[in-house]
C-alpha atoms as a PDB file:
ATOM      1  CA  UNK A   1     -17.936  -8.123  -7.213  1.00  0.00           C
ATOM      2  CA  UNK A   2     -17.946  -4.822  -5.419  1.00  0.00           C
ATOM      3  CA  UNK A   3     -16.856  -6.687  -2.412  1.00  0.00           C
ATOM      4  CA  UNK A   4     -14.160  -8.870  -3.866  1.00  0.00           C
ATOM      5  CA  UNK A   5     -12.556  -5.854  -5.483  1.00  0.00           C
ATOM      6  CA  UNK A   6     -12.754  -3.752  -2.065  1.00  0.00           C
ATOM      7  CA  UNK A   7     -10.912  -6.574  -0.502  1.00  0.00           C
ATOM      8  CA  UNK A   8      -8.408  -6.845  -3.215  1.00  0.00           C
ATOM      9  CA  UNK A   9      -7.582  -3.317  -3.214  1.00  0.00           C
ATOM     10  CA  UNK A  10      -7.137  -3.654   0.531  1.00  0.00           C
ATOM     11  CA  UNK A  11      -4.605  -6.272   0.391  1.00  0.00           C
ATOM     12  CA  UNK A  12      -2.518  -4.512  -2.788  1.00  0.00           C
ATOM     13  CA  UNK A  13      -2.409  -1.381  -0.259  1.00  0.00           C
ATOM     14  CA  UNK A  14      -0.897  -3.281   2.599  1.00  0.00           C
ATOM     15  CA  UNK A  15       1.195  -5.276   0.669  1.00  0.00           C
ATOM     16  CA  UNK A  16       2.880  -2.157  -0.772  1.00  0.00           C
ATOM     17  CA  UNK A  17       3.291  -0.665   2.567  1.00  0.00           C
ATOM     18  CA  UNK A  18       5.024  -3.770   3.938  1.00  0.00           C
ATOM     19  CA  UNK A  19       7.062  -4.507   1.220  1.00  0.00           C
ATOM     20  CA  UNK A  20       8.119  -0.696   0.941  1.00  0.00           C
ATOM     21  CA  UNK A  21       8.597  -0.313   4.721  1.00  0.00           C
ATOM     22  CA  UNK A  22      10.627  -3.940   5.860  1.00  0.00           C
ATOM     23  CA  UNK A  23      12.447  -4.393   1.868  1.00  0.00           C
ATOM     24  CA  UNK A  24      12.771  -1.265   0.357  1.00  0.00           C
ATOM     25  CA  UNK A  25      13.505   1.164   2.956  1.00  0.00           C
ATOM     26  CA  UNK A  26      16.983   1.889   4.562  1.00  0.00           C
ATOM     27  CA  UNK A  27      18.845  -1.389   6.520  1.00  0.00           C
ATOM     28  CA  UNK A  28      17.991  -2.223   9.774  1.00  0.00           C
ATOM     29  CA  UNK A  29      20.595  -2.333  12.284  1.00  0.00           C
ATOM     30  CA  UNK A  30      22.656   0.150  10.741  1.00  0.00           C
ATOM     31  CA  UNK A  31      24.673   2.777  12.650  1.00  0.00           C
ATOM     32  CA  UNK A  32      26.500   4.927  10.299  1.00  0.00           C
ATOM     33  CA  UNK A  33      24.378   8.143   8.915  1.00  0.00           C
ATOM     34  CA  UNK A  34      25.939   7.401   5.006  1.00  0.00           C
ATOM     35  CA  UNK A  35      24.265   3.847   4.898  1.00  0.00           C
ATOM     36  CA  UNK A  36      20.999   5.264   6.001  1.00  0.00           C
ATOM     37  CA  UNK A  37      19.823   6.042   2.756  1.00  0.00           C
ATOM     38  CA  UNK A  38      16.621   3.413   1.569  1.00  0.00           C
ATOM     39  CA  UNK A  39      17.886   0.584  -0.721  1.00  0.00           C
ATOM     40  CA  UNK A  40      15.568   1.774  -3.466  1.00  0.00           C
ATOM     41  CA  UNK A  41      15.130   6.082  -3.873  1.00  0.00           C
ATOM     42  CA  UNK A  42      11.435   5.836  -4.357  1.00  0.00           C
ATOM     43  CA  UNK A  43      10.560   3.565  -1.249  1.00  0.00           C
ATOM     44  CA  UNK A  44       8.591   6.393   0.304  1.00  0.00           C
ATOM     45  CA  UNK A  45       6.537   7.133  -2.972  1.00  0.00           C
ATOM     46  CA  UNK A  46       5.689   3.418  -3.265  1.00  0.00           C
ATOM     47  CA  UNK A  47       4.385   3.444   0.888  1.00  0.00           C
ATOM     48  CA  UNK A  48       2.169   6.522   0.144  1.00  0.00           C
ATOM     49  CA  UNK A  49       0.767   4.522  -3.339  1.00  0.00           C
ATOM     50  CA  UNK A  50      -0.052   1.391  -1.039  1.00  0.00           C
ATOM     51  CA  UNK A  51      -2.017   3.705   1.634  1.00  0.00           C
ATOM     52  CA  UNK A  52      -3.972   5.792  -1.512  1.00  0.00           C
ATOM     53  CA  UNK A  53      -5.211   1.899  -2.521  1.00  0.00           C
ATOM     54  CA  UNK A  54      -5.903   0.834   0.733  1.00  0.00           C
ATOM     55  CA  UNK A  55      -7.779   4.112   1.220  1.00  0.00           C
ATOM     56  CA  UNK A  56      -9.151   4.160  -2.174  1.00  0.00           C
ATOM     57  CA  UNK A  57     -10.896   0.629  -1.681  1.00  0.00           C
ATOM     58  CA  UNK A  58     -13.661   2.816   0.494  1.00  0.00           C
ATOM     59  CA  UNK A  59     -14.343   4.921  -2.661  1.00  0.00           C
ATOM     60  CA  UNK A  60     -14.880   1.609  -4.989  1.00  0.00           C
ATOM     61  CA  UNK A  61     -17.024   0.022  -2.104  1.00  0.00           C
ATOM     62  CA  UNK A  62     -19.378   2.980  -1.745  1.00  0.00           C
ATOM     63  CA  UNK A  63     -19.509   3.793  -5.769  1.00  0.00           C
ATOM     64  CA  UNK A  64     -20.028   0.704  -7.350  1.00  0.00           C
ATOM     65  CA  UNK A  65     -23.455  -0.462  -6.954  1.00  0.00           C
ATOM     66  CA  UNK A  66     -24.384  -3.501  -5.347  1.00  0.00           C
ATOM     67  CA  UNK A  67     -25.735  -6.504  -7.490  1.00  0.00           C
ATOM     68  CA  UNK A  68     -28.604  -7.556  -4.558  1.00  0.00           C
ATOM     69  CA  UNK A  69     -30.274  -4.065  -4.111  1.00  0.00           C
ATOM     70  CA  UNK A  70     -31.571  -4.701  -7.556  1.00  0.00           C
END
């Protein structure tokens, strides 16, 4: 279990970061400083969430305790 959820956690985190990062965030290719602003205002707040889950899936892996040590 403890496992499965580390891993899961892991892959929520990175999937926020890549989703915020390559859809979220400002266009690519685009010169002009007034279309430089990210397609959705909280695209930064939603990268920091997916790095606090990937980071936080350390934290479940060390506290939960593990079902063979028994």
């Amino acid at each position: 279990m403890r496992k499965g959820l580390t891993i899961g956690m892991i892959i929520v985190g990175i999937a926020l970061m890549v989703i915020s990062y390559f859809a979220l965030s400002a266009p690519w290719g685009v010169e002009t400083v007034s279309n430089s602003e990210p397609r959705m205002q909280f695209a930064p707040l939603v990268y920091v969430l997916g790095v606090m889950i990937a980071i936080g899936s350390a934290l479940v892996y060390t506290m939960l305790p593990d079902r063979d040590s028994d």
